[in-house]
Protein backbone atom coordinates (compact mmCIF):
# COMPACT_ATOMS: atom_id res chain seq x y z
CA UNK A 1 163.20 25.45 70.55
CA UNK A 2 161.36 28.63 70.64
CA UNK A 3 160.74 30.89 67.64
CA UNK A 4 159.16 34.24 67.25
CA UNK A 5 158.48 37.14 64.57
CA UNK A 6 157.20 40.31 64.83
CA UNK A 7 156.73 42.83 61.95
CA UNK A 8 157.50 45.57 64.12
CA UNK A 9 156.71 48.40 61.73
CA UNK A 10 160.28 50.59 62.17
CA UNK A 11 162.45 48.88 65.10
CA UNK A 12 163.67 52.42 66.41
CA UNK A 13 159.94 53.67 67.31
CA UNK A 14 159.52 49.73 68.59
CA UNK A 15 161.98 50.33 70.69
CA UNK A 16 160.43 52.79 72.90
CA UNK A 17 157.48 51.15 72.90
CA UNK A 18 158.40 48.08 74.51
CA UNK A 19 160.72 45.96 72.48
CA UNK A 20 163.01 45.05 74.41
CA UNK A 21 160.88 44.28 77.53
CA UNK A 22 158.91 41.44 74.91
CA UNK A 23 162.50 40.56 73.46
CA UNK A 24 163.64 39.42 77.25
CA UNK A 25 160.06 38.20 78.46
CA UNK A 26 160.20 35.88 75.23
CA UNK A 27 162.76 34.13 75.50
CA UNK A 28 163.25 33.40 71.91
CA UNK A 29 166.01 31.15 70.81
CA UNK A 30 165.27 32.38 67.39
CA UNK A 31 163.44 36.20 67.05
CA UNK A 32 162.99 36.94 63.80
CA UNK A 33 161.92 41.06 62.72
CA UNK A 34 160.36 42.89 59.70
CA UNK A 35 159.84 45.99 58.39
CA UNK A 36 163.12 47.41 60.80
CA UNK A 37 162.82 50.46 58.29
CA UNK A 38 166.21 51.71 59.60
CA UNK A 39 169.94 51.55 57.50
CA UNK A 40 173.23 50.23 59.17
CA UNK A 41 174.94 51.82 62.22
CA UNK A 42 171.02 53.78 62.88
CA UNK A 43 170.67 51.50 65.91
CA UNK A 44 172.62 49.36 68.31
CA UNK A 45 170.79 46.64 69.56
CA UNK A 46 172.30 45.10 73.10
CA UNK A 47 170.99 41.98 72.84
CA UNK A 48 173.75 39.85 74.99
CA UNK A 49 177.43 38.79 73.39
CA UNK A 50 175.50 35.63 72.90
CA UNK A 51 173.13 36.43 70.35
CA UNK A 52 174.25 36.85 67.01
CA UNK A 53 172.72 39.67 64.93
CA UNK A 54 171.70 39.45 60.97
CA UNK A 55 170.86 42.08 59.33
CA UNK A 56 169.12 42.92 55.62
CA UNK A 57 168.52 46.50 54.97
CA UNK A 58 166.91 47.80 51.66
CA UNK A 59 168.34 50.59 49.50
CA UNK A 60 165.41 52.78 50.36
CA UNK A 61 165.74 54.63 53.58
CA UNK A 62 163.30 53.88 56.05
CA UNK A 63 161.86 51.32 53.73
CA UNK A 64 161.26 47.18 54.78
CA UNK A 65 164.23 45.64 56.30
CA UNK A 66 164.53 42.47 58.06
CA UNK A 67 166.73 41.17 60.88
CA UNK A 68 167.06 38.09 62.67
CA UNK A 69 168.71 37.71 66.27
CA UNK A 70 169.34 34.18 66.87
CA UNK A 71 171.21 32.64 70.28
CA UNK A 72 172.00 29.44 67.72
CA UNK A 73 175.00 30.10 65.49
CA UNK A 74 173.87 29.38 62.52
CA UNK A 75 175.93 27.19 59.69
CA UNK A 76 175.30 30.15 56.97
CA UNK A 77 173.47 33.10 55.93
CA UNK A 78 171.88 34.28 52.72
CA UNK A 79 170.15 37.69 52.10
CA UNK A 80 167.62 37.66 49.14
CA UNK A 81 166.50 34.92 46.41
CA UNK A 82 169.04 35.67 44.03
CA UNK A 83 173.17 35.89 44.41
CA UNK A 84 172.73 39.86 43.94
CA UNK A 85 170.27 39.89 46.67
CA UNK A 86 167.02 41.81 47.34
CA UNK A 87 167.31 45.50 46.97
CA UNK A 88 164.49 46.20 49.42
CA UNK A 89 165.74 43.97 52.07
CA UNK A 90 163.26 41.72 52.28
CA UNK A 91 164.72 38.53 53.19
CA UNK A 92 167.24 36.41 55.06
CA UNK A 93 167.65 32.45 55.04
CA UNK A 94 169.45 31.03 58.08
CA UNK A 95 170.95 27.48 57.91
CA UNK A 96 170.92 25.48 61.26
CA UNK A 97 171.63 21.67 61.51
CA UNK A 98 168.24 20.27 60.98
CA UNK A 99 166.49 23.24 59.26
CA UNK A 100 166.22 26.96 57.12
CA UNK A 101 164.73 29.31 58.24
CA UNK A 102 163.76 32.07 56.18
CA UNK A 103 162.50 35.45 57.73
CA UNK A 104 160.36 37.36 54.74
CA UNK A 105 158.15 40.39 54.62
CA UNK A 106 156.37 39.78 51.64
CA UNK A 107 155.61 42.87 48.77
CA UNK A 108 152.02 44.25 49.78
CA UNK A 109 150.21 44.37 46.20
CA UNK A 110 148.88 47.90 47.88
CA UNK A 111 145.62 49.34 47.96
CA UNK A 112 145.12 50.39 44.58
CA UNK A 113 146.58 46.67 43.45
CA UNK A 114 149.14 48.05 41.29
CA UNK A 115 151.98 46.36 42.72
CA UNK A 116 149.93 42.71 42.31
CA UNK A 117 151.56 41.40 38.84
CA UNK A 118 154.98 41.91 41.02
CA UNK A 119 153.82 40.47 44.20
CA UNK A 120 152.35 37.58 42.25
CA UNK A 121 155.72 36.84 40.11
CA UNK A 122 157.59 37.41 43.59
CA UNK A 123 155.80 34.58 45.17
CA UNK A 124 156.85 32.29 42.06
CA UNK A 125 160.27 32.96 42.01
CA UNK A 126 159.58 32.80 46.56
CA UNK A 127 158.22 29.18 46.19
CA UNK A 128 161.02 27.77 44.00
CA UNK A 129 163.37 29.55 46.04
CA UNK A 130 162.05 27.45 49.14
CA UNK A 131 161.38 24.08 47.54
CA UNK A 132 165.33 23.89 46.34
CA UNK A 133 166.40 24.15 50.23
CA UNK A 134 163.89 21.80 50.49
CA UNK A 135 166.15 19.84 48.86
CA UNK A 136 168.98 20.20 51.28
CA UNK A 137 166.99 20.26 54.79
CA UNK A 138 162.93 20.84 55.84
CA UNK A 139 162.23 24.95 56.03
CA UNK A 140 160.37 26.97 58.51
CA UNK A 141 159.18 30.24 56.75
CA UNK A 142 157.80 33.18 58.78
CA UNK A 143 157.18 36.70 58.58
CA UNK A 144 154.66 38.90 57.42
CA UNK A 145 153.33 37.42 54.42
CA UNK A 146 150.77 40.26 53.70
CA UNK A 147 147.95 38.05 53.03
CA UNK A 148 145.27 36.38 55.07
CA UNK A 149 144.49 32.99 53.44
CA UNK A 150 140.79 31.83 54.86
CA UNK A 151 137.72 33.81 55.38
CA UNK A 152 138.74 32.70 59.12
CA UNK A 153 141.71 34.74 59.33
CA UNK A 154 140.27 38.23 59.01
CA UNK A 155 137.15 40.04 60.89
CA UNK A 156 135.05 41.32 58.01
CA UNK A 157 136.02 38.94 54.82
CA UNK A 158 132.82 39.83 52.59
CA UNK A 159 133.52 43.14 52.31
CA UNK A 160 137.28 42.65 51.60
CA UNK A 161 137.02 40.40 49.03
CA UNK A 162 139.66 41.49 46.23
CA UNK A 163 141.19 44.44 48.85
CA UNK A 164 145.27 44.33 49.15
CA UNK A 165 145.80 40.95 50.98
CA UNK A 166 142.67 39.13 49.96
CA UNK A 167 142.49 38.61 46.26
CA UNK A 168 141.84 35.56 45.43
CA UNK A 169 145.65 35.54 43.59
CA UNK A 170 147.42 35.89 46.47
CA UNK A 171 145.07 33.60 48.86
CA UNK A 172 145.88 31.08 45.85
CA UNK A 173 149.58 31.58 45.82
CA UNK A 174 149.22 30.85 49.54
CA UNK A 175 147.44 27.66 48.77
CA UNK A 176 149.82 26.45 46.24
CA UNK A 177 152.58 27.11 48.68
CA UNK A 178 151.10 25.18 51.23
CA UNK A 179 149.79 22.29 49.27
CA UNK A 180 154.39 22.27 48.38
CA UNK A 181 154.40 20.69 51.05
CA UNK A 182 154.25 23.24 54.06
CA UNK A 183 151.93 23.88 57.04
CA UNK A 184 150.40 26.85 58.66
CA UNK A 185 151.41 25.98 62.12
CA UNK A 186 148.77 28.16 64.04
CA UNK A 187 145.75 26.38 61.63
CA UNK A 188 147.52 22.98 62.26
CA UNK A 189 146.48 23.31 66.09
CA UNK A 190 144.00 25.15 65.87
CA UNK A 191 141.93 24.51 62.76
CA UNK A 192 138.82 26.07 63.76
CA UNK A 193 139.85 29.42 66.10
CA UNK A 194 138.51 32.74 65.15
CA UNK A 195 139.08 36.23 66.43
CA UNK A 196 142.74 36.37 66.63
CA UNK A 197 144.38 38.33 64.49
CA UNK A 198 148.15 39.80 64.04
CA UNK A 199 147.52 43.04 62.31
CA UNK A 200 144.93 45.67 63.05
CA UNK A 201 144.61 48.99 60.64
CA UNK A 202 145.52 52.07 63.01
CA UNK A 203 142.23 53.79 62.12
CA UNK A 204 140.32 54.94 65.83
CA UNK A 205 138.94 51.73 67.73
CA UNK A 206 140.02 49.16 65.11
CA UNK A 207 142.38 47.05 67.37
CA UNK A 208 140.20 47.52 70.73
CA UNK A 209 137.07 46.27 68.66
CA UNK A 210 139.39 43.20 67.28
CA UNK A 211 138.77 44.42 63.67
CA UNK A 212 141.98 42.22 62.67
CA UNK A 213 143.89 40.58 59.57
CA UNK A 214 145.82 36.69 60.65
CA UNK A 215 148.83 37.85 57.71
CA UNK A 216 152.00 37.19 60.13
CA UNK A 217 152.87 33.50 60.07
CA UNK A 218 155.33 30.41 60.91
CA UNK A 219 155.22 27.84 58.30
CA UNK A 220 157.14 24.81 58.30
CA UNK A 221 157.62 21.92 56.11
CA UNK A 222 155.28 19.09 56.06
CA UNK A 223 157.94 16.88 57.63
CA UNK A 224 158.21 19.28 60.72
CA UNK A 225 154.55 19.58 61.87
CA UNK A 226 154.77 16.15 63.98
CA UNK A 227 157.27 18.42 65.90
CA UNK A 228 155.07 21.78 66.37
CA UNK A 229 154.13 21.75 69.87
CA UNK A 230 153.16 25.27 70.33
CA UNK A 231 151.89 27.83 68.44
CA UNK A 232 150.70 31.12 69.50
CA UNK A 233 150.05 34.76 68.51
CA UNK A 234 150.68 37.40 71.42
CA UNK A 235 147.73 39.98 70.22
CA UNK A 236 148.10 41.98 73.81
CA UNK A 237 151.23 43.21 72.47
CA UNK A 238 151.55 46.90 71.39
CA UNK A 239 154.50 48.85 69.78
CA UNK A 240 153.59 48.20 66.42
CA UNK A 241 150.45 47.82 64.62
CA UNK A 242 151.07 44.06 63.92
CA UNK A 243 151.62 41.94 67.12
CA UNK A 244 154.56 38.94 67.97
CA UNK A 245 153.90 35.37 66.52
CA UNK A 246 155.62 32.21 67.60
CA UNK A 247 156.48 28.56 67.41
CA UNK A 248 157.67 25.82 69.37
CA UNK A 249 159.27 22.96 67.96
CA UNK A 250 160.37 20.12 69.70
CA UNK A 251 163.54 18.75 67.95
């Protein structure tokens, strides 16, 4: 089974940049999207009467979003943590036989860190949210999870300690996740690989130099990883300013 996410930072402008041509060349049986930035009926995605299309807009126009387009029916689908659901859109959970999966763009704590006291008390209510499917069946979690957790997953980590995406809070709510019982499927074969990256800033010559951030992910439980037998990151793909990550399970 093949899996793949891609914040693709607004899906319309994506889709003139190449989408569709790394949709088909994929091959996902699972493709899961962030940051669509678009409300209902503002696209029409012809994906095949095969694939079935879930969507999770926010309130905000041209704000987050997330969408997964899946060839697997899946047994149910939930938008958001909570019964009323997320207002910015930032979250769907898929139920298949033998798994979740739960597509997330996480809340950037933003440059000036004011938005870190909600981030942080998002990732609490995130982590329970996960470990009671958990309950049910194992989870794979991906997305953009706005944080890179090692000094090995950015380019320049001395100067960016405490910047948006490196505080030491949310590399620690990463940890705790993780040590929930979950592993970072790229680290988990390849422990020890530097110098690729999913998001590059757009300022001049930052993504031909390989001045990157590792902050898009594929997570799965602890009971999955015998399973993981690929994992890859696609950084010669353009159209957004993060590139396409993916999984392979055998199952």
């Amino acid at each position: 089974m093949k899996l793949v996410s891609w914040n693709v930072n607004g899906l319309r402008a994506c889709v003139t940049k190449g989408f569709m041509d790394y949709y088909q060349e994929s091959q996902a049986d699972i493709f899961c999207v962030q940051e669509t930035k678009l409300q209902a009926g503002q696209i029409e995605m012809d994906l095949g009467e095969d694939v079935y299309q879930y969507w999770n807009y926010a309130i905000k126009k041209g704000y987050s979003g997330t969408a997964v387009f899946t060839r697997i029916k899946p047994l149910s689908a939930r938008y958001g943590m909570e019964e009323d659901s997320e207002p910015e859109g930032r979250m769907i959970t898929l139920e298949f036989d033998r798994f979740y999966l739960v597509n997330v763009y996480t809340p950037n704590a933003k440059r000036d860190l004011t938005r870190l006291p909600y981030r942080l008390e998002w990732e609490d209510r995130f982590l329970k949210y996960i470990l009671q499917l958990e309950q049910t069946k194992p989870v794979i979690v991906c997305g953009d999870l706005n944080v890179a957790h090692q000094e090995i997953d950015l380019k320049n980590p001395k100067p960016n300690m405490g910047n948006s995406g490196f505080t030491l809070e949310e590399r620690g709510k990463m940890t705790e996740l993780l040590a929930a019982g979950y592993v970072d499927s790229f680290r988990h074969l390849y422990p020890d690989r530097t110098d690729i990256y999913s998001w590059w800033s757009y300022m001049p010559k930052v993504r031909e130099r390989n001045v990157g951030w590792r902050i898009d992910y594929f997570l799965v439980s602890n009971q999955l990883a015998p399973q993981v037998e690929d994992a890859h990151i696609d950084c010669h793909v353009m159209g957004s300013d993060h590139c396409p990550v993916g999984l392979t399970l055998q199952l």
